[in-house]
N, C-alpha and C. Protein backbone atom coordinates (compact mmCIF):
# COMPACT_ATOMS: atom_id res chain seq x y z
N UNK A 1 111.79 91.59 109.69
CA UNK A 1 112.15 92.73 110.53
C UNK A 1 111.57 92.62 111.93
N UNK A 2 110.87 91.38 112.49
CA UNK A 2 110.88 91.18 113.59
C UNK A 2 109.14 91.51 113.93
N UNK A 3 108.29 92.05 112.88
CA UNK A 3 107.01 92.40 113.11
C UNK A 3 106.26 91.54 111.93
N UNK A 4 105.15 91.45 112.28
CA UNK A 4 104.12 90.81 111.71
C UNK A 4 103.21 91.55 111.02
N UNK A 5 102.32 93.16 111.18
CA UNK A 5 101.88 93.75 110.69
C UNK A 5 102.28 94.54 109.69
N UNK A 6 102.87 94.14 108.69
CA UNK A 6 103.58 94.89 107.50
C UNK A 6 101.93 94.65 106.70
N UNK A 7 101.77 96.00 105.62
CA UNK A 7 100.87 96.11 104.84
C UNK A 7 101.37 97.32 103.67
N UNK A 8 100.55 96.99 103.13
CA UNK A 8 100.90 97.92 101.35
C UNK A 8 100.05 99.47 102.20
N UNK A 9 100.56 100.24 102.16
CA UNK A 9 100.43 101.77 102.43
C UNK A 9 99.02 102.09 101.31
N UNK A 10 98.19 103.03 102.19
CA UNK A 10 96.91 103.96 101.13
C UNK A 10 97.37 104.43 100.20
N UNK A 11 96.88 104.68 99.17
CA UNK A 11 97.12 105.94 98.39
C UNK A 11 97.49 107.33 98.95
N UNK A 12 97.03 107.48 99.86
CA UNK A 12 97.46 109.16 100.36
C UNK A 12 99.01 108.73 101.36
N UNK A 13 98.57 107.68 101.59
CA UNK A 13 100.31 107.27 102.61
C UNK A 13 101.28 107.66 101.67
N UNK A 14 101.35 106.76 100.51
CA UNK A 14 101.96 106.79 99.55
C UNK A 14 102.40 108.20 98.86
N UNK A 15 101.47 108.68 98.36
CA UNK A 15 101.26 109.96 98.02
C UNK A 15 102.38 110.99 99.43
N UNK A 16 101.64 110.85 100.15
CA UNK A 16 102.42 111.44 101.01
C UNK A 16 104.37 111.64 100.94
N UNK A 17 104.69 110.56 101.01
CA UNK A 17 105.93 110.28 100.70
C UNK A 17 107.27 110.83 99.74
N UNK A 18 106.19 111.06 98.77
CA UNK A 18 106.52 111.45 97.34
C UNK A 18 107.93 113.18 97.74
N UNK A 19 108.61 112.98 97.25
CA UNK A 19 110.02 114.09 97.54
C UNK A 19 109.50 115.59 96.09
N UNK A 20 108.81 115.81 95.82
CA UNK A 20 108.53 115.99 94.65
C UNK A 20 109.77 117.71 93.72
N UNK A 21 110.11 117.86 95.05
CA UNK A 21 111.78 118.94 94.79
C UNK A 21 112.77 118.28 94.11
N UNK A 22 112.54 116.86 93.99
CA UNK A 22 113.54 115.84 93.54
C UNK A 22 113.61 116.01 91.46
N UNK A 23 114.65 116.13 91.32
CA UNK A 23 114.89 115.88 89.62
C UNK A 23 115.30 114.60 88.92
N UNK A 24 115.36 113.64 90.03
CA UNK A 24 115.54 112.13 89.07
C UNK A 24 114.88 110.97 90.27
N UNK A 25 114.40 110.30 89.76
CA UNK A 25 113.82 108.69 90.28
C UNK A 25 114.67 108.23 90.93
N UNK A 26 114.58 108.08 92.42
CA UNK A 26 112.99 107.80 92.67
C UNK A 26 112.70 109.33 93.38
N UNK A 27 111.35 109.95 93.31
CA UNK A 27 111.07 111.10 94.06
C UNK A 27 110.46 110.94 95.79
N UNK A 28 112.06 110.57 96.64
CA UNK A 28 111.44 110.11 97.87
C UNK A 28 113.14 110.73 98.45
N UNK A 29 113.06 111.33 99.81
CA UNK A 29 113.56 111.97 100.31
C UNK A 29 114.81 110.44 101.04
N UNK A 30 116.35 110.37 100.70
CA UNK A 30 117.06 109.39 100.46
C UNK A 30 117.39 109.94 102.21
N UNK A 31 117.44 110.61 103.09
CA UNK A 31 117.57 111.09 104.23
C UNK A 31 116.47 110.19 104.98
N UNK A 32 115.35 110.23 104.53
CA UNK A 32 114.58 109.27 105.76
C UNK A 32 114.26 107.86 104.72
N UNK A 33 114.51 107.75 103.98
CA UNK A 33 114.48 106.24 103.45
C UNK A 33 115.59 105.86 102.98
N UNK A 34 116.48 105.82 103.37
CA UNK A 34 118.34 105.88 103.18
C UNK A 34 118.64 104.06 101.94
N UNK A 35 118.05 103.35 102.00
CA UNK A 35 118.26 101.74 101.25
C UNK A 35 117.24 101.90 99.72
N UNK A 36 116.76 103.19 99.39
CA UNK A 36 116.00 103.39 98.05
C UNK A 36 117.24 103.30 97.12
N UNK A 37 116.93 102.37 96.13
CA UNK A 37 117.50 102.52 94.97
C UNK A 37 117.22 103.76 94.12
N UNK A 38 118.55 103.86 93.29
CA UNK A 38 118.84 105.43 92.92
C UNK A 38 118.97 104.66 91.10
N UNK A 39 118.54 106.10 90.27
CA UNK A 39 118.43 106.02 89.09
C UNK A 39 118.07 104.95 88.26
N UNK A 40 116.84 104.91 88.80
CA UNK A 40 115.89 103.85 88.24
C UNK A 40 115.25 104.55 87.21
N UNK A 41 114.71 103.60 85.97
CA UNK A 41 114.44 103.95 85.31
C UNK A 41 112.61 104.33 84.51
N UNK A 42 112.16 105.52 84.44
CA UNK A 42 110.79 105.73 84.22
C UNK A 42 109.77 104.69 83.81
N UNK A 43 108.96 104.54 84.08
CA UNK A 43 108.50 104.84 85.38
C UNK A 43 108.51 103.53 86.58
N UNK A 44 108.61 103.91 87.73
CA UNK A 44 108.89 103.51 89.28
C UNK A 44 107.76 103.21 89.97
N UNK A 45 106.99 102.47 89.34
CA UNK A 45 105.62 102.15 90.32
C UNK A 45 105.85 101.39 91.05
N UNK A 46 104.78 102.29 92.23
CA UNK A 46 104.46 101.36 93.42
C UNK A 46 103.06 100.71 93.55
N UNK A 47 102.80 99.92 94.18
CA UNK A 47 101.45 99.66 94.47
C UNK A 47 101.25 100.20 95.99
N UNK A 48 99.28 100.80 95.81
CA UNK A 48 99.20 101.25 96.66
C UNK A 48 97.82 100.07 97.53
N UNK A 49 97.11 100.04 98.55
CA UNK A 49 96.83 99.50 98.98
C UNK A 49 94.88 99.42 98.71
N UNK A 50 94.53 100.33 97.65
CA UNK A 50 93.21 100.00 97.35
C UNK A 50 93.18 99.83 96.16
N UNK A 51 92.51 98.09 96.19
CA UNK A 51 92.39 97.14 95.61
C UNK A 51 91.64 97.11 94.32
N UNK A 52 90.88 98.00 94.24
CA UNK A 52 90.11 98.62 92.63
C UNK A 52 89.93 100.19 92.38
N UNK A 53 90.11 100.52 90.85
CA UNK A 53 90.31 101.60 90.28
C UNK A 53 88.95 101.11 89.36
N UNK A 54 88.44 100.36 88.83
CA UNK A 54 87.19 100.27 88.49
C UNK A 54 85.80 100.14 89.20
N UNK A 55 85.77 100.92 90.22
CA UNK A 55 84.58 101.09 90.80
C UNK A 55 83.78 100.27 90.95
N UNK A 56 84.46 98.88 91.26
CA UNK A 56 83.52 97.59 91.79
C UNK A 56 84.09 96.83 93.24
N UNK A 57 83.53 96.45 93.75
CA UNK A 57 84.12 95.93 95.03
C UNK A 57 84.18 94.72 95.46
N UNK A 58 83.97 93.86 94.38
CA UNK A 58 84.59 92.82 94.59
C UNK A 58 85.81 92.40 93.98
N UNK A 59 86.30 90.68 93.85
CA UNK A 59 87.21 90.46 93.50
C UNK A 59 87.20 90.21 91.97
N UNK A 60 86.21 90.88 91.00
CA UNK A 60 86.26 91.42 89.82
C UNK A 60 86.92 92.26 89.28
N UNK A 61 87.66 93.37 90.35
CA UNK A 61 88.21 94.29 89.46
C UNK A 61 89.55 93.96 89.26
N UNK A 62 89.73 94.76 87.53
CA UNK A 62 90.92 94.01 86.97
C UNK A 62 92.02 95.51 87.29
N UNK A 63 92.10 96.31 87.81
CA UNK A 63 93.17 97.51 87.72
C UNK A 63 92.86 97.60 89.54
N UNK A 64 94.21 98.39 89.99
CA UNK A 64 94.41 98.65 91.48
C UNK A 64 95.47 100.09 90.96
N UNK A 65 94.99 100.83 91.82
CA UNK A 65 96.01 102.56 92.12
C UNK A 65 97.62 102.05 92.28
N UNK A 66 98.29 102.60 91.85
CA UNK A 66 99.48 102.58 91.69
C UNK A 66 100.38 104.12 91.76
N UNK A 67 101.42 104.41 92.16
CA UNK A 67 102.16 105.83 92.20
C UNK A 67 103.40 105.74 91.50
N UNK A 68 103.75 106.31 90.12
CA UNK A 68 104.80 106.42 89.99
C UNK A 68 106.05 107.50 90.59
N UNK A 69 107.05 106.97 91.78
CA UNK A 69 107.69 107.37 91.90
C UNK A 69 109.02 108.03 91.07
N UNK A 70 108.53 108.06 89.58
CA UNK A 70 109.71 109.19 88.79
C UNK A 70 109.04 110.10 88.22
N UNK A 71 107.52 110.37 88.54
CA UNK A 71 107.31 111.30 87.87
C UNK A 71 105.74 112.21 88.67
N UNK A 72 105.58 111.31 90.24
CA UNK A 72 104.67 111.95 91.05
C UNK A 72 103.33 111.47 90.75
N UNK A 73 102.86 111.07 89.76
CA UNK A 73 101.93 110.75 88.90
C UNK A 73 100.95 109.56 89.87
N UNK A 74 100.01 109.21 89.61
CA UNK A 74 98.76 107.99 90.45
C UNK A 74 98.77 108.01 88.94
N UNK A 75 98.32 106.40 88.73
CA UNK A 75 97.16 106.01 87.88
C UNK A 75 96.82 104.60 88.32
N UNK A 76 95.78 103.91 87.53
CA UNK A 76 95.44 102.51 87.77
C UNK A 76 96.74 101.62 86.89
N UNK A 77 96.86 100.42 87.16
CA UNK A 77 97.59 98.92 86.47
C UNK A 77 96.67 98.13 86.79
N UNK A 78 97.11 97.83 85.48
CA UNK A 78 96.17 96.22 85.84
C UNK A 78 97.30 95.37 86.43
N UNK A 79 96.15 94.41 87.28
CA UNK A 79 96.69 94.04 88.44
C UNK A 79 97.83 92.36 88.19
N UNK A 80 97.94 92.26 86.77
CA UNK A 80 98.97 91.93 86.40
C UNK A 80 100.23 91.82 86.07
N UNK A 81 100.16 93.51 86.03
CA UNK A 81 101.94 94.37 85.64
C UNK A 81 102.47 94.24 86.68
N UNK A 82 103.98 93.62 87.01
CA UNK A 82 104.26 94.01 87.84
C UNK A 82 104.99 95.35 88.30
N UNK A 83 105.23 95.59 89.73
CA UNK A 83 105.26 97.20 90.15
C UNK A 83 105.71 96.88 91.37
N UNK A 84 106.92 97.75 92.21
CA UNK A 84 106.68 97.56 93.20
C UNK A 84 106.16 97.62 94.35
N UNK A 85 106.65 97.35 96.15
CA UNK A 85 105.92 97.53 97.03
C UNK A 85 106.89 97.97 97.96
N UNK A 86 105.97 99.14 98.77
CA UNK A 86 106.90 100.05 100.05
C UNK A 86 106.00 99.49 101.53
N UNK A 87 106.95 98.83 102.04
CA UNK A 87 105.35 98.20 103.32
C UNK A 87 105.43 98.90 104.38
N UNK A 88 104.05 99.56 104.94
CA UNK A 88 104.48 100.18 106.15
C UNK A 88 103.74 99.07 107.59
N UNK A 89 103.93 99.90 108.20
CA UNK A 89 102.85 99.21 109.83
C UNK A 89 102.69 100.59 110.66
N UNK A 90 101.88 100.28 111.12
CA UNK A 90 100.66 101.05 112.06
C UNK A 90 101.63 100.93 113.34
N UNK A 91 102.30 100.29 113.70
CA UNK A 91 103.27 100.26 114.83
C UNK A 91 102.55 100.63 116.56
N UNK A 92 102.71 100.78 117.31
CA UNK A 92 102.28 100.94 118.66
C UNK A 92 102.91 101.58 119.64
């Protein structure tokens, strides 16, 4: 897309996003993200951009925050499942 600073969004970015008036997956407003796939099936994780849910800070931890977009929900995955990714940038 012509930029270099693409990154995985915070948890609250993410969070933010969330359409939650919505009654089917994905819960994200199709007006300002118009290319979201529609009727996907439970659950719609995303990954969010901090790197441990086990309260260690190095490259030991085995789970990272995740948002399911069909049901509003955060929890940890281990950082094996795959899930997807919404990339934003800080832009200028």
């Amino acid at each position: 897309c012509g930029f270099y600073d693409w990154r995985l969004p915070t948890h609250n970015e993410l969070l933010s996003i969330l359409h939650l008036g919505k009654s089917s997956a994905p819960l994200i407003d199709n007006t300002y993200f118009p290319f979201t796939t529609t009727g996907l099936a439970a659950p719609v994780w995303y990954w969010s951009s901090e790197p441990s849910a086990d309260g260690v800070s190095s490259g030991e931890a085995q789970n990272a925050w995740a948002i399911d977009f069909a049901s509003g929900n955060d929890n940890f995955l281990n950082k094996s499942v795959p899930a997807r990714v919404r990339l934003v940038r800080a832009g200028r």
